[in-house]
Protein backbone atom coordinates (compact mmCIF):
# COMPACT_ATOMS: atom_id res chain seq x y z
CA UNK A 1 0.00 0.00 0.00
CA UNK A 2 2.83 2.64 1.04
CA UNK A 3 5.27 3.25 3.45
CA UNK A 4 5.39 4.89 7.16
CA UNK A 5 5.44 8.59 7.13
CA UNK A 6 7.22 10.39 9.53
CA UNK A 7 3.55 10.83 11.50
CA UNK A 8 3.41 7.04 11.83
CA UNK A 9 7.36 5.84 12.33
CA UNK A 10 7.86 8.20 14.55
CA UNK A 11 5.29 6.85 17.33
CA UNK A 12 7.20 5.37 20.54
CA UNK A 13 4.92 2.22 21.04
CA UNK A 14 6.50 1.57 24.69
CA UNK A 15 9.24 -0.55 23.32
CA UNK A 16 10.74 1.70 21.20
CA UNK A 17 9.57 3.75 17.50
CA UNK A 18 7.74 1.97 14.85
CA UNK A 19 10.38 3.02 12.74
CA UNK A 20 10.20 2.59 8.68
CA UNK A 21 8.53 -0.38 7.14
CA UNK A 22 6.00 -0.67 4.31
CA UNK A 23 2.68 -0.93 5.11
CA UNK A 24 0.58 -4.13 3.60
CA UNK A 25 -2.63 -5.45 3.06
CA UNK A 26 -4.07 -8.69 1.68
CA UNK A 27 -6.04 -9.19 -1.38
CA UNK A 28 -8.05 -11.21 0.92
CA UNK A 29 -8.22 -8.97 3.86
CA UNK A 30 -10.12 -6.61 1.07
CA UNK A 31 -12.22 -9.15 0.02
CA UNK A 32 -13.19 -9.83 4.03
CA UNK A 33 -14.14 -5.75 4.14
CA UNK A 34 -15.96 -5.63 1.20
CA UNK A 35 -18.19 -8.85 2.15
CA UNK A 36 -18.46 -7.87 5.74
CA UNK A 37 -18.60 -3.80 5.77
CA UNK A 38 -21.19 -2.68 3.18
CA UNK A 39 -20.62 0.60 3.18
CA UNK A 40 -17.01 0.34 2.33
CA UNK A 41 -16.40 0.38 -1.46
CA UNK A 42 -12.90 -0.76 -3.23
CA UNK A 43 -12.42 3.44 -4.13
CA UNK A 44 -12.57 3.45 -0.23
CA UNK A 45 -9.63 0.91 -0.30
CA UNK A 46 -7.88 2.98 -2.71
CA UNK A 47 -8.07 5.84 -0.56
CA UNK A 48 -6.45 4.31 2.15
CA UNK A 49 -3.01 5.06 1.33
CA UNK A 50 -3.63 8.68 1.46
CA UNK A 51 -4.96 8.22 5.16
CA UNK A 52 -1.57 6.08 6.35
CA UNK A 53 0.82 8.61 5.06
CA UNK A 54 -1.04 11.58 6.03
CA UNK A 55 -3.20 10.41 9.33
CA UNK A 56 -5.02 13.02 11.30
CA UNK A 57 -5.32 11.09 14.62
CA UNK A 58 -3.53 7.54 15.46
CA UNK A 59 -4.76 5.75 18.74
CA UNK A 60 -3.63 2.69 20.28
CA UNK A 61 -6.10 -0.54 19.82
CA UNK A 62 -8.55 -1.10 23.15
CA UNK A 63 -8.89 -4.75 22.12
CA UNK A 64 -5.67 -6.03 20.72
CA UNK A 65 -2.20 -5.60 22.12
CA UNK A 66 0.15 -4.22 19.57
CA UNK A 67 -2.30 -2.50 17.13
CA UNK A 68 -2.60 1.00 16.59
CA UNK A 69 -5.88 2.60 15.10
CA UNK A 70 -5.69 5.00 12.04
CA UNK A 71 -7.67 7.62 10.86
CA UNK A 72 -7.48 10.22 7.88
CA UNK A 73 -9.42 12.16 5.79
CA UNK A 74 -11.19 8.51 3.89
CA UNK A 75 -14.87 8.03 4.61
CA UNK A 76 -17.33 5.45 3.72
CA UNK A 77 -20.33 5.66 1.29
CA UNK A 78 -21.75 7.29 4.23
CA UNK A 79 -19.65 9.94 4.70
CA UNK A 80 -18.93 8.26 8.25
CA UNK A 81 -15.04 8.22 8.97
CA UNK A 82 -13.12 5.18 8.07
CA UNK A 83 -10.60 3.87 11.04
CA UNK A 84 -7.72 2.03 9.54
CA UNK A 85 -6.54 -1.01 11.92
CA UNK A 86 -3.00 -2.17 11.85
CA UNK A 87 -0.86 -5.21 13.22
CA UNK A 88 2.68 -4.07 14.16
CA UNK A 89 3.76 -7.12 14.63
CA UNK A 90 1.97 -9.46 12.03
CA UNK A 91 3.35 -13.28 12.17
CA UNK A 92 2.84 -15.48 9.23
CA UNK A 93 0.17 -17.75 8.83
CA UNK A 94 1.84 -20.72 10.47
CA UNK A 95 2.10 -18.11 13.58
CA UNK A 96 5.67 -19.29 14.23
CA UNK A 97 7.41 -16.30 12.87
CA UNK A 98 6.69 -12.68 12.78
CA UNK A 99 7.41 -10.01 9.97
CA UNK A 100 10.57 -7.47 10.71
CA UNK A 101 9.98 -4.40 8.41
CA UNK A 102 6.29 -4.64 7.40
CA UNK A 103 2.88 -3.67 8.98
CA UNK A 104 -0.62 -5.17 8.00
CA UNK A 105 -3.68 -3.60 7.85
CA UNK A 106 -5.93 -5.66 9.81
CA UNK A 107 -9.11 -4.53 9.16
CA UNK A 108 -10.86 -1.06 7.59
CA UNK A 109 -14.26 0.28 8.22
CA UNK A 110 -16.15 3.35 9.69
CA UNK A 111 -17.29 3.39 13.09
CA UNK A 112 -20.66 5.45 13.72
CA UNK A 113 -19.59 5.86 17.55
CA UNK A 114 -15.84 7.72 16.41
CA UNK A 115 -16.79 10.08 19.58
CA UNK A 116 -16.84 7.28 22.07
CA UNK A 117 -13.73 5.49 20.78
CA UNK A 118 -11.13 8.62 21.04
CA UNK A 119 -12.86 9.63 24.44
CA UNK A 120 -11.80 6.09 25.49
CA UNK A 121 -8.37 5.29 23.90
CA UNK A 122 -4.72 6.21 23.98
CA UNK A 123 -4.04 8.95 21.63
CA UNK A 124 -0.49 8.39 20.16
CA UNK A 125 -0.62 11.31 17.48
CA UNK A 126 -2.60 14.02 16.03
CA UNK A 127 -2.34 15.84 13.01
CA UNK A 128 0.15 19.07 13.62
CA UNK A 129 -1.79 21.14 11.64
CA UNK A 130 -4.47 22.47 14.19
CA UNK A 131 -6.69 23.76 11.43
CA UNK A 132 -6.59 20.61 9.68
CA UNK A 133 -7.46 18.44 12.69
CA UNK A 134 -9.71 21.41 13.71
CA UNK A 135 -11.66 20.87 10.38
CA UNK A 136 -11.61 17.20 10.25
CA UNK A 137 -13.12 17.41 14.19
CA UNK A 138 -15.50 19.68 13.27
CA UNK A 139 -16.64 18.45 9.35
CA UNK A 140 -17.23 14.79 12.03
CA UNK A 141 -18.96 16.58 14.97
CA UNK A 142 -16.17 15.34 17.04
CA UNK A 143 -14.35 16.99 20.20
């Protein structure tokens, strides 16, 4: 899909940065949204790029350890914000070993309760650009 930005690599995750490493997803990881998320289209997918390299707000996962939770100016046929959910740490199938320089995208859709979710999660960046995130909070009807 792309690589870590500067916004993303430079995020101390406890252990250290996430540092520089391309950012994957997999043909059937799309194929799970698509089926599963109706109101995420494959021009949504396409957009998603453009959220990872320039994210407005990137929170750490409240269900899984060693995710992080993106999200950018790419919205659903809604108009409802998409989050972007990525695996740091993604192990092959077999589970045995993990990947060194690449993150997953484990799952993309929007979330009607976006409010509730940053009140109640970790926020590891936000966009620099106060009008930007300004406009993205208000455009949402977000605080």
């Amino acid at each position: 899909m792309c690589n870590t930005t500067s916004a993303i690599a430079d995020i101390d995750i406890g252990n250290g940065k996430i540092g520089d490493k391309q950012i994957r997803i997999d043909a059937s990881k799309i194929k799970k949204i698509l089926n599963t998320h109706p109101n995420m289209t494959i021009d949504t997918i396409k957009a998603l790029p453009y959220a990872l390299t320039d994210p407005i707000l990137v929170m750490q996962s409240r269900s899984v350890e060693g995710r992080i939770v993106v999200y950018g100016e790419v919205y659903d046929t809604n108009d409802v914000p998409v989050q972007i959910v990525m695996e740091l740490n993604p192990r092959a199938r077999s589970g045995k070993t993990s990947y060194v320089d690449i993150i997953k995208v484990a799952s993309a859709y929007s979330k009607s309760n976006t409010q509730n979710f940053i009140n109640n999660s970790k926020i590891l960046y936000t966009e620099k650009n106060t009008s930007r995130l300004s406009d993205w909070l208000n455009v949402n009807r977000l605080q």
